[in-house]
PDB file of N, CA and C in Angstrom:
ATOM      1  N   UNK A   1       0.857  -1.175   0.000  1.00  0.00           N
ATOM      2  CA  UNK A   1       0.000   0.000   0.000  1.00  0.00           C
ATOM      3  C   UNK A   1       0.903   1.238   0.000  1.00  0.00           C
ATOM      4  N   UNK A   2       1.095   1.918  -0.676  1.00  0.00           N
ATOM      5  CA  UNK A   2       1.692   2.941  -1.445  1.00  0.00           C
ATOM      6  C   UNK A   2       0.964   4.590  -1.367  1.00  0.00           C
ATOM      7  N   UNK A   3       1.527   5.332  -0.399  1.00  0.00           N
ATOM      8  CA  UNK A   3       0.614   6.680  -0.580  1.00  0.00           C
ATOM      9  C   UNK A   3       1.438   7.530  -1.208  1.00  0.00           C
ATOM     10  N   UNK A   4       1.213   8.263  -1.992  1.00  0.00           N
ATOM     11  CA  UNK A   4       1.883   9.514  -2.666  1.00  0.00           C
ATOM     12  C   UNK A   4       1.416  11.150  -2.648  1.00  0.00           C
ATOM     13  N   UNK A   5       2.087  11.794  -2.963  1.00  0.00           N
ATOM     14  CA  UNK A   5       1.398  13.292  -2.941  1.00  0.00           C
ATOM     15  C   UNK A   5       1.946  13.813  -3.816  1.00  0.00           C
ATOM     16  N   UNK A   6       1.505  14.392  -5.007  1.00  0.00           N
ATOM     17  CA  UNK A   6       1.035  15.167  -5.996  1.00  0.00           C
ATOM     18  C   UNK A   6       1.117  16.490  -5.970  1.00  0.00           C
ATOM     19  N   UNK A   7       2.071  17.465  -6.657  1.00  0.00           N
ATOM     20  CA  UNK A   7       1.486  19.245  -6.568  1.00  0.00           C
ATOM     21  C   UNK A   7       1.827  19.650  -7.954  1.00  0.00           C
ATOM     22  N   UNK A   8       0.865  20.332  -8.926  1.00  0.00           N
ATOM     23  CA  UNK A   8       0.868  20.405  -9.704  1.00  0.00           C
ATOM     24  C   UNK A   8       0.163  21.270 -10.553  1.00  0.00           C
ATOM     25  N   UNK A   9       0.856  22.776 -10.900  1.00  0.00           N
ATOM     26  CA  UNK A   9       0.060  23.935 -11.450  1.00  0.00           C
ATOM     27  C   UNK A   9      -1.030  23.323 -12.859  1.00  0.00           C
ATOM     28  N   UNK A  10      -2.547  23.163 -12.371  1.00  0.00           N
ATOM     29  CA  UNK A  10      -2.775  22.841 -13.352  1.00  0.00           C
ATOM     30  C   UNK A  10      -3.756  23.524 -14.213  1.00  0.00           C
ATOM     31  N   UNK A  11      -4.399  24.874 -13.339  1.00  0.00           N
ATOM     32  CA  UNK A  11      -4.681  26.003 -14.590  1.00  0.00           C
ATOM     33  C   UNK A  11      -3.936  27.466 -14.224  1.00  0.00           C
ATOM     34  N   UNK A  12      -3.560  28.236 -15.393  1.00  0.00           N
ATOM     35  CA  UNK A  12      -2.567  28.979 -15.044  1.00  0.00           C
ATOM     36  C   UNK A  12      -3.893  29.726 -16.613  1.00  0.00           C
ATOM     37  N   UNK A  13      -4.297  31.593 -16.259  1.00  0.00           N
ATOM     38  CA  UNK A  13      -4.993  32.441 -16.929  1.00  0.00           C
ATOM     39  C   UNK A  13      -4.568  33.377 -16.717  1.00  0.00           C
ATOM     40  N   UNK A  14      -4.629  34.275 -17.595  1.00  0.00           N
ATOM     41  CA  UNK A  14      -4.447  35.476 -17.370  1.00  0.00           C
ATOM     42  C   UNK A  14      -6.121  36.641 -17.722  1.00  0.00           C
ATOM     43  N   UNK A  15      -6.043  37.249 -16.615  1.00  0.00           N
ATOM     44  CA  UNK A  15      -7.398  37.705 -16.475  1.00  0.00           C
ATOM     45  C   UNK A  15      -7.300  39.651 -16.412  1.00  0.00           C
ATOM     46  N   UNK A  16      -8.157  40.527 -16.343  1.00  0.00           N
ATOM     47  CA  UNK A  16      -8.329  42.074 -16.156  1.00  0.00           C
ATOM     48  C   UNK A  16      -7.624  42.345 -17.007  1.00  0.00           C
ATOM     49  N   UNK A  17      -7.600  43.944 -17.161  1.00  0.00           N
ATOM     50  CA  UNK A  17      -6.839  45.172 -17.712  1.00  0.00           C
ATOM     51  C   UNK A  17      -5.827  45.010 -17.588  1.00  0.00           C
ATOM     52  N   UNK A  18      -4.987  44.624 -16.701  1.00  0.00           N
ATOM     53  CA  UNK A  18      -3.577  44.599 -16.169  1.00  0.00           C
ATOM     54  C   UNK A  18      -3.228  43.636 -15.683  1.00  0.00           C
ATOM     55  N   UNK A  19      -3.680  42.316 -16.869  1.00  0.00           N
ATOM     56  CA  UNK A  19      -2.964  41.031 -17.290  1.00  0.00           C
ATOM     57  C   UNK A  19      -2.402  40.480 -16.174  1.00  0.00           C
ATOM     58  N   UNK A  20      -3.476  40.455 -14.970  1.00  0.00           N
ATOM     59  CA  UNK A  20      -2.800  39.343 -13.556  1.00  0.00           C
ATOM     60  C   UNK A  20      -2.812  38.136 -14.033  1.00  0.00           C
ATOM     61  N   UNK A  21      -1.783  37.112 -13.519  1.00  0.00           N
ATOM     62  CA  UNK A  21      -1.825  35.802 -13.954  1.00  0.00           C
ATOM     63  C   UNK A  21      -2.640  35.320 -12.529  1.00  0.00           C
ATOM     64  N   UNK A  22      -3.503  34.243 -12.606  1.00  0.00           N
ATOM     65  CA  UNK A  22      -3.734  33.420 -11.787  1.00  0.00           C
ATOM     66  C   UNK A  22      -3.719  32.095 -11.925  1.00  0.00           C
ATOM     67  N   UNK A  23      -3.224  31.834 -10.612  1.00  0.00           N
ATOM     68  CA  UNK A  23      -2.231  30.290 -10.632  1.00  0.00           C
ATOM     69  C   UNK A  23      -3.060  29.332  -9.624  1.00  0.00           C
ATOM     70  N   UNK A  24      -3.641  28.049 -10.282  1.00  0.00           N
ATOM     71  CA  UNK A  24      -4.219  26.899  -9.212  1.00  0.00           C
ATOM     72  C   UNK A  24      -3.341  26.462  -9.653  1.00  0.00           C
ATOM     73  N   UNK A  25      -2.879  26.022  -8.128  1.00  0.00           N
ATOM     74  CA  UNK A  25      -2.230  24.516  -7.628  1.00  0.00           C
ATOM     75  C   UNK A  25      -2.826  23.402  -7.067  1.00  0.00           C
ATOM     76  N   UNK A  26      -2.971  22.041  -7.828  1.00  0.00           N
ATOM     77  CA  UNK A  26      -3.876  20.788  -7.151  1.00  0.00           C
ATOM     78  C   UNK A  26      -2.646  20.269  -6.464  1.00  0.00           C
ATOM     79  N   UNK A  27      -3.283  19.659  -5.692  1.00  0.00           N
ATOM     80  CA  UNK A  27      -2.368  18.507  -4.375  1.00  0.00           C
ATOM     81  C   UNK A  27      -3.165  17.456  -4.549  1.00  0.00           C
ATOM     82  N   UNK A  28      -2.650  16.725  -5.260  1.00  0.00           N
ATOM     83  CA  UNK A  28      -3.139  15.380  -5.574  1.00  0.00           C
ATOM     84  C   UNK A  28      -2.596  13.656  -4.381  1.00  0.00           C
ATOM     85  N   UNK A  29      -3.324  13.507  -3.638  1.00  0.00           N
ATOM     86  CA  UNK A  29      -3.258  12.278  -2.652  1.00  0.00           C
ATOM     87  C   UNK A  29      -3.912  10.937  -3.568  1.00  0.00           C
ATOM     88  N   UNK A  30      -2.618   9.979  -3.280  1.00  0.00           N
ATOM     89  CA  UNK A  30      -2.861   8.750  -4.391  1.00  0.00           C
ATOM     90  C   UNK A  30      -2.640   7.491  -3.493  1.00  0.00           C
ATOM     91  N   UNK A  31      -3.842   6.685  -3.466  1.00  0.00           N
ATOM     92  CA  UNK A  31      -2.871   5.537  -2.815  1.00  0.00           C
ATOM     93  C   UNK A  31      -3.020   4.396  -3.853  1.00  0.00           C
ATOM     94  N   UNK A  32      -2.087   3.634  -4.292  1.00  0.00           N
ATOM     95  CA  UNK A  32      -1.836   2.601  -5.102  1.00  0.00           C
ATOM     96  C   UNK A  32      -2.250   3.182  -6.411  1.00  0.00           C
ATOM     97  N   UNK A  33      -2.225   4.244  -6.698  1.00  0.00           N
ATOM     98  CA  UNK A  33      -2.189   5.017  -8.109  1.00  0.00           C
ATOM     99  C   UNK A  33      -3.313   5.403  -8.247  1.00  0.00           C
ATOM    100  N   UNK A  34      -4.706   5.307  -6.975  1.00  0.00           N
ATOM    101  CA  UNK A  34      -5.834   5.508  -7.213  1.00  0.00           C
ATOM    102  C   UNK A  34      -6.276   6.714  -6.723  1.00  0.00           C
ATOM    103  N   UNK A  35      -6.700   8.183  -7.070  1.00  0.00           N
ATOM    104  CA  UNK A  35      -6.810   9.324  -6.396  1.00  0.00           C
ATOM    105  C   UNK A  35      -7.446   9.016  -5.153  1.00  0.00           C
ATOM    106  N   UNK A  36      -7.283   9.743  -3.685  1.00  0.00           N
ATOM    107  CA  UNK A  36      -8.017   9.657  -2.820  1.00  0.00           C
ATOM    108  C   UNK A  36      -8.480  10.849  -2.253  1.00  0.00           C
ATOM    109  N   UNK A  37      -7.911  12.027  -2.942  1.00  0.00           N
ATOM    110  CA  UNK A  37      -8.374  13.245  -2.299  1.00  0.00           C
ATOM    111  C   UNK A  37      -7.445  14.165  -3.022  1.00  0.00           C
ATOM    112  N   UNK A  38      -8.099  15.480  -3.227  1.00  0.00           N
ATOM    113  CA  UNK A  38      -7.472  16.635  -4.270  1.00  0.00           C
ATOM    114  C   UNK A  38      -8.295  17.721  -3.823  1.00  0.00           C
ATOM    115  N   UNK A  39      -6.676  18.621  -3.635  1.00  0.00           N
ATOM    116  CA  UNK A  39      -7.338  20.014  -3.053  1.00  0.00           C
ATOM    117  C   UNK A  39      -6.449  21.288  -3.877  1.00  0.00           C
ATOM    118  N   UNK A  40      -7.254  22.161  -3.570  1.00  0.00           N
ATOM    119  CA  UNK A  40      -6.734  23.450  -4.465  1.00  0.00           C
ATOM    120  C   UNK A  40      -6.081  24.319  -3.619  1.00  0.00           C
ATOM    121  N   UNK A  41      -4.845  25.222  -4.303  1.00  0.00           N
ATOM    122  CA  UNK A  41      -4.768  26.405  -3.693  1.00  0.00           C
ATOM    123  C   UNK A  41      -4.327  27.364  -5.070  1.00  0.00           C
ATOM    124  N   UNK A  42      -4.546  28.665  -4.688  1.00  0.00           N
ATOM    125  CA  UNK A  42      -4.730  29.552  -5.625  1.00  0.00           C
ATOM    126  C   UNK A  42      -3.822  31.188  -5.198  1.00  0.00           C
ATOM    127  N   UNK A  43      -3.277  31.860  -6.337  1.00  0.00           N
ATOM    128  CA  UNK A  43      -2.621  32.799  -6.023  1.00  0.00           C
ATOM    129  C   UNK A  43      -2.096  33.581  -6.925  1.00  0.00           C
ATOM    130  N   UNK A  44      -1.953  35.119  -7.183  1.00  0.00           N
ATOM    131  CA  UNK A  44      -2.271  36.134  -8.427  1.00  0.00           C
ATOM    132  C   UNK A  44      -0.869  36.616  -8.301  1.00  0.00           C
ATOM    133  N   UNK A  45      -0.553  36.087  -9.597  1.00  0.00           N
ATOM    134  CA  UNK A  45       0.800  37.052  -9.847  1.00  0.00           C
ATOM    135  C   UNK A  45       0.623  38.452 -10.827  1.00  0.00           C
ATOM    136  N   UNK A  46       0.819  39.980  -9.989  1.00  0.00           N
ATOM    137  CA  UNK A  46       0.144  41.273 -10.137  1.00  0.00           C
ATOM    138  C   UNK A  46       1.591  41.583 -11.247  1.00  0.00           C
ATOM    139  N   UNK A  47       1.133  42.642 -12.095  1.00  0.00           N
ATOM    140  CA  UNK A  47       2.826  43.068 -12.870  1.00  0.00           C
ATOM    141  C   UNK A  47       3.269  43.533 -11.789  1.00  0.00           C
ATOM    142  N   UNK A  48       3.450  44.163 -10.697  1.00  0.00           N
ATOM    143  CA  UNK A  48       4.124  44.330 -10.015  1.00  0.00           C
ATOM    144  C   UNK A  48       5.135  43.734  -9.112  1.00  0.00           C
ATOM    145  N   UNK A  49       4.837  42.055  -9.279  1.00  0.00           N
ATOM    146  CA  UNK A  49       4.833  40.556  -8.718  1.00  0.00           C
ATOM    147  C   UNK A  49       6.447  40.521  -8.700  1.00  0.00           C
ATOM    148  N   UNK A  50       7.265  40.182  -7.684  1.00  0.00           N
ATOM    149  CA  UNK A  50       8.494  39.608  -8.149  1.00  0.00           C
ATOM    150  C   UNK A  50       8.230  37.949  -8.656  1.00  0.00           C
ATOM    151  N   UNK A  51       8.500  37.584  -9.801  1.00  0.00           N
ATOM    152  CA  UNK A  51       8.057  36.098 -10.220  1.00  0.00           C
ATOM    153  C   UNK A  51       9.720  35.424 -10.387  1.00  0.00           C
ATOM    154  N   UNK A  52      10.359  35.728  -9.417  1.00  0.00           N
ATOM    155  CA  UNK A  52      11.430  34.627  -9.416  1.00  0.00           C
ATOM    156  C   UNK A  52      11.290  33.511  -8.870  1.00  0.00           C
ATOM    157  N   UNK A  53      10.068  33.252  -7.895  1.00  0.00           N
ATOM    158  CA  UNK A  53      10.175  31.968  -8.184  1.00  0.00           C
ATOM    159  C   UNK A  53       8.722  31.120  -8.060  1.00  0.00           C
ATOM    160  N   UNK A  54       8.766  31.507  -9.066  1.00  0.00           N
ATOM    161  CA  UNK A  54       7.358  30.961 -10.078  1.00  0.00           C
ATOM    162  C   UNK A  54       7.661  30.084 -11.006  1.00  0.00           C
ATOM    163  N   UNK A  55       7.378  29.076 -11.394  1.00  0.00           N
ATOM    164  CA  UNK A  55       7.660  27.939 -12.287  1.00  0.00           C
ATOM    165  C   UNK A  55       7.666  28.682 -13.580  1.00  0.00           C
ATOM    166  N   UNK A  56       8.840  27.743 -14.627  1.00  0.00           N
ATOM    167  CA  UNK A  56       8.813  28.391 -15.601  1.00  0.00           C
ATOM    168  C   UNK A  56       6.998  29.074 -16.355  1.00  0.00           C
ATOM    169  N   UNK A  57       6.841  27.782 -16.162  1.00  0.00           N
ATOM    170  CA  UNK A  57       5.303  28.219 -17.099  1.00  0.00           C
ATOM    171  C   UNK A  57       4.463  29.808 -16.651  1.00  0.00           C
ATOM    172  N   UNK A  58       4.741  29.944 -15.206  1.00  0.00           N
ATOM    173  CA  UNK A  58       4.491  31.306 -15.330  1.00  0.00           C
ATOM    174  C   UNK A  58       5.523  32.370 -15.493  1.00  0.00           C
ATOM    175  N   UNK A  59       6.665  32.102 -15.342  1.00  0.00           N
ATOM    176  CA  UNK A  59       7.711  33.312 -15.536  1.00  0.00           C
ATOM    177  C   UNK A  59       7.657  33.805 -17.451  1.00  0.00           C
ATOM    178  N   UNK A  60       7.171  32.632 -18.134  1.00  0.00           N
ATOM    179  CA  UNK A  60       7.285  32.735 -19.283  1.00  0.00           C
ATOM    180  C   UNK A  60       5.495  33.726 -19.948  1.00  0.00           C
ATOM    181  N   UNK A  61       4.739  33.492 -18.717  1.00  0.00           N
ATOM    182  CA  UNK A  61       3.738  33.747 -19.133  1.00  0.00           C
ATOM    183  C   UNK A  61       3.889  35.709 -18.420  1.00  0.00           C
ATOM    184  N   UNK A  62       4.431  35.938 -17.316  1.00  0.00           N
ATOM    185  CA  UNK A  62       4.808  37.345 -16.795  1.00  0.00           C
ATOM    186  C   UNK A  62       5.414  37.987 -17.818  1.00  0.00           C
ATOM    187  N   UNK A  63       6.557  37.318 -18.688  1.00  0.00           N
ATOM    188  CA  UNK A  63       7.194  37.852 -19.499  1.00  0.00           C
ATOM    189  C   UNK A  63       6.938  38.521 -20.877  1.00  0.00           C
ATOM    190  N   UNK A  64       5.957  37.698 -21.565  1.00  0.00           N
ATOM    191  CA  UNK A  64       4.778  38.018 -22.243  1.00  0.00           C
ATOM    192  C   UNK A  64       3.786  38.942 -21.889  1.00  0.00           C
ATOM    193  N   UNK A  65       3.211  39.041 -20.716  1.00  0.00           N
ATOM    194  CA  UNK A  65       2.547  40.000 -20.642  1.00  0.00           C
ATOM    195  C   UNK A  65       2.376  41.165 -19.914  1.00  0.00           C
ATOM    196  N   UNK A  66       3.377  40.913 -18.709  1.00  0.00           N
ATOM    197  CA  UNK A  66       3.894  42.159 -17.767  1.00  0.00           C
ATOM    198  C   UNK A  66       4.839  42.964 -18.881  1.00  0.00           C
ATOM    199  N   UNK A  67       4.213  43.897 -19.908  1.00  0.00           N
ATOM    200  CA  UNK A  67       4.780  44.812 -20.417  1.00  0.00           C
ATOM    201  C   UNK A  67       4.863  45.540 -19.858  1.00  0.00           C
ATOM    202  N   UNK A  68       6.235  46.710 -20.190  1.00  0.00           N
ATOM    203  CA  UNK A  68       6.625  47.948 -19.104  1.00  0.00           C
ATOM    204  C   UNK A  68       4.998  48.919 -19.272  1.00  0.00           C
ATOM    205  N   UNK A  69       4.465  48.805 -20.489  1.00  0.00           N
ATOM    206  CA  UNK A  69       3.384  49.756 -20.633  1.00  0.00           C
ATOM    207  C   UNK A  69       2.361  48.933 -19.627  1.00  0.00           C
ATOM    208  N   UNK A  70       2.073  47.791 -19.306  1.00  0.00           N
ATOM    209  CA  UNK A  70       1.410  47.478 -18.756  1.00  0.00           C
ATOM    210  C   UNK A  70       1.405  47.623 -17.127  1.00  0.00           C
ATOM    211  N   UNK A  71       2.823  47.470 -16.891  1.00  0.00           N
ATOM    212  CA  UNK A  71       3.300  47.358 -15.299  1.00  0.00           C
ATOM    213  C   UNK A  71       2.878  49.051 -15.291  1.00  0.00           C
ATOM    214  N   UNK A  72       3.440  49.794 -15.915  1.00  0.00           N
ATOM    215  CA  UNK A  72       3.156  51.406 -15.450  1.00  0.00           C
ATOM    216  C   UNK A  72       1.939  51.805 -15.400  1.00  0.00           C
ATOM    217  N   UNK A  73       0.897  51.404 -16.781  1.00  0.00           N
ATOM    218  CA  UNK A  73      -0.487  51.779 -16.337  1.00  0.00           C
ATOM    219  C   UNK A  73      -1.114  50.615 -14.686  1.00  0.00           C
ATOM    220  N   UNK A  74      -0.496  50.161 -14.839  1.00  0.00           N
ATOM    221  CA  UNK A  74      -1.187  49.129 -13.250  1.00  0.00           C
ATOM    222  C   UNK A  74      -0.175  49.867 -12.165  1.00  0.00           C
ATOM    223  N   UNK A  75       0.680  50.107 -12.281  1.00  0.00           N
ATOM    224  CA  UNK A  75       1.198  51.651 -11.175  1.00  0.00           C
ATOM    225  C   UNK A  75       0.383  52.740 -11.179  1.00  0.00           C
ATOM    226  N   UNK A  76       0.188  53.329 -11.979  1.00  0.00           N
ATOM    227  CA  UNK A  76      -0.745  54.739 -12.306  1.00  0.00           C
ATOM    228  C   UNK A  76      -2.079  54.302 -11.627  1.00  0.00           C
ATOM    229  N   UNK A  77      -2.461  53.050 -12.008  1.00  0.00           N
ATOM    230  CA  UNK A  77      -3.679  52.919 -11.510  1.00  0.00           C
ATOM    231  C   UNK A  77      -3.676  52.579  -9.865  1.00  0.00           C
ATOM    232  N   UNK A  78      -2.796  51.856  -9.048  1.00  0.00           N
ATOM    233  CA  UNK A  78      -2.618  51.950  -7.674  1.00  0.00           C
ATOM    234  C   UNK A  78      -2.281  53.235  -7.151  1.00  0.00           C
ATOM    235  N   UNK A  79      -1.543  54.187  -8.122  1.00  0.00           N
ATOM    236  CA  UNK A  79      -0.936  55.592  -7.524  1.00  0.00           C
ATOM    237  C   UNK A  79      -2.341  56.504  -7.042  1.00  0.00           C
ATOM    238  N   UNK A  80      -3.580  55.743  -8.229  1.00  0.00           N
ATOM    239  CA  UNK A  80      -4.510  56.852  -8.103  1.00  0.00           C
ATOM    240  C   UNK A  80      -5.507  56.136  -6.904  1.00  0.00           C
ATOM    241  N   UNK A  81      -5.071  55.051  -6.519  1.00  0.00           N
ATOM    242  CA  UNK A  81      -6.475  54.397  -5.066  1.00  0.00           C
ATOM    243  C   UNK A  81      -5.769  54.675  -3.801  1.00  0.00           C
ATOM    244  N   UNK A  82      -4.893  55.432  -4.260  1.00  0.00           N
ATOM    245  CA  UNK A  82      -4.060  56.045  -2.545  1.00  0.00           C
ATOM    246  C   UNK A  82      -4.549  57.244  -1.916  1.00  0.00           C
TER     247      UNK A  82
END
Protein backbone atom coordinates (compact mmCIF):
# COMPACT_ATOMS: atom_id res chain seq x y z
CA UNK A 1 0.00 0.00 0.00
CA UNK A 2 1.69 2.94 -1.45
CA UNK A 3 0.61 6.68 -0.58
CA UNK A 4 1.88 9.51 -2.67
CA UNK A 5 1.40 13.29 -2.94
CA UNK A 6 1.03 15.17 -6.00
CA UNK A 7 1.49 19.25 -6.57
CA UNK A 8 0.87 20.40 -9.70
CA UNK A 9 0.06 23.94 -11.45
CA UNK A 10 -2.78 22.84 -13.35
CA UNK A 11 -4.68 26.00 -14.59
CA UNK A 12 -2.57 28.98 -15.04
CA UNK A 13 -4.99 32.44 -16.93
CA UNK A 14 -4.45 35.48 -17.37
CA UNK A 15 -7.40 37.71 -16.48
CA UNK A 16 -8.33 42.07 -16.16
CA UNK A 17 -6.84 45.17 -17.71
CA UNK A 18 -3.58 44.60 -16.17
CA UNK A 19 -2.96 41.03 -17.29
CA UNK A 20 -2.80 39.34 -13.56
CA UNK A 21 -1.82 35.80 -13.95
CA UNK A 22 -3.73 33.42 -11.79
CA UNK A 23 -2.23 30.29 -10.63
CA UNK A 24 -4.22 26.90 -9.21
CA UNK A 25 -2.23 24.52 -7.63
CA UNK A 26 -3.88 20.79 -7.15
CA UNK A 27 -2.37 18.51 -4.38
CA UNK A 28 -3.14 15.38 -5.57
CA UNK A 29 -3.26 12.28 -2.65
CA UNK A 30 -2.86 8.75 -4.39
CA UNK A 31 -2.87 5.54 -2.81
CA UNK A 32 -1.84 2.60 -5.10
CA UNK A 33 -2.19 5.02 -8.11
CA UNK A 34 -5.83 5.51 -7.21
CA UNK A 35 -6.81 9.32 -6.40
CA UNK A 36 -8.02 9.66 -2.82
CA UNK A 37 -8.37 13.25 -2.30
CA UNK A 38 -7.47 16.63 -4.27
CA UNK A 39 -7.34 20.01 -3.05
CA UNK A 40 -6.73 23.45 -4.46
CA UNK A 41 -4.77 26.41 -3.69
CA UNK A 42 -4.73 29.55 -5.62
CA UNK A 43 -2.62 32.80 -6.02
CA UNK A 44 -2.27 36.13 -8.43
CA UNK A 45 0.80 37.05 -9.85
CA UNK A 46 0.14 41.27 -10.14
CA UNK A 47 2.83 43.07 -12.87
CA UNK A 48 4.12 44.33 -10.02
CA UNK A 49 4.83 40.56 -8.72
CA UNK A 50 8.49 39.61 -8.15
CA UNK A 51 8.06 36.10 -10.22
CA UNK A 52 11.43 34.63 -9.42
CA UNK A 53 10.17 31.97 -8.18
CA UNK A 54 7.36 30.96 -10.08
CA UNK A 55 7.66 27.94 -12.29
CA UNK A 56 8.81 28.39 -15.60
CA UNK A 57 5.30 28.22 -17.10
CA UNK A 58 4.49 31.31 -15.33
CA UNK A 59 7.71 33.31 -15.54
CA UNK A 60 7.28 32.73 -19.28
CA UNK A 61 3.74 33.75 -19.13
CA UNK A 62 4.81 37.34 -16.79
CA UNK A 63 7.19 37.85 -19.50
CA UNK A 64 4.78 38.02 -22.24
CA UNK A 65 2.55 40.00 -20.64
CA UNK A 66 3.89 42.16 -17.77
CA UNK A 67 4.78 44.81 -20.42
CA UNK A 68 6.62 47.95 -19.10
CA UNK A 69 3.38 49.76 -20.63
CA UNK A 70 1.41 47.48 -18.76
CA UNK A 71 3.30 47.36 -15.30
CA UNK A 72 3.16 51.41 -15.45
CA UNK A 73 -0.49 51.78 -16.34
CA UNK A 74 -1.19 49.13 -13.25
CA UNK A 75 1.20 51.65 -11.17
CA UNK A 76 -0.75 54.74 -12.31
CA UNK A 77 -3.68 52.92 -11.51
CA UNK A 78 -2.62 51.95 -7.67
CA UNK A 79 -0.94 55.59 -7.52
CA UNK A 80 -4.51 56.85 -8.10
CA UNK A 81 -6.47 54.40 -5.07
CA UNK A 82 -4.06 56.05 -2.55
Amino acid sequence: MAITKETIQDKIEVVGDFKHIQVRTATVIKEDGVEISRSYHRHVVSPDSDSTNESADVKAMAAQFHTDAVKKAYADHIAKEI
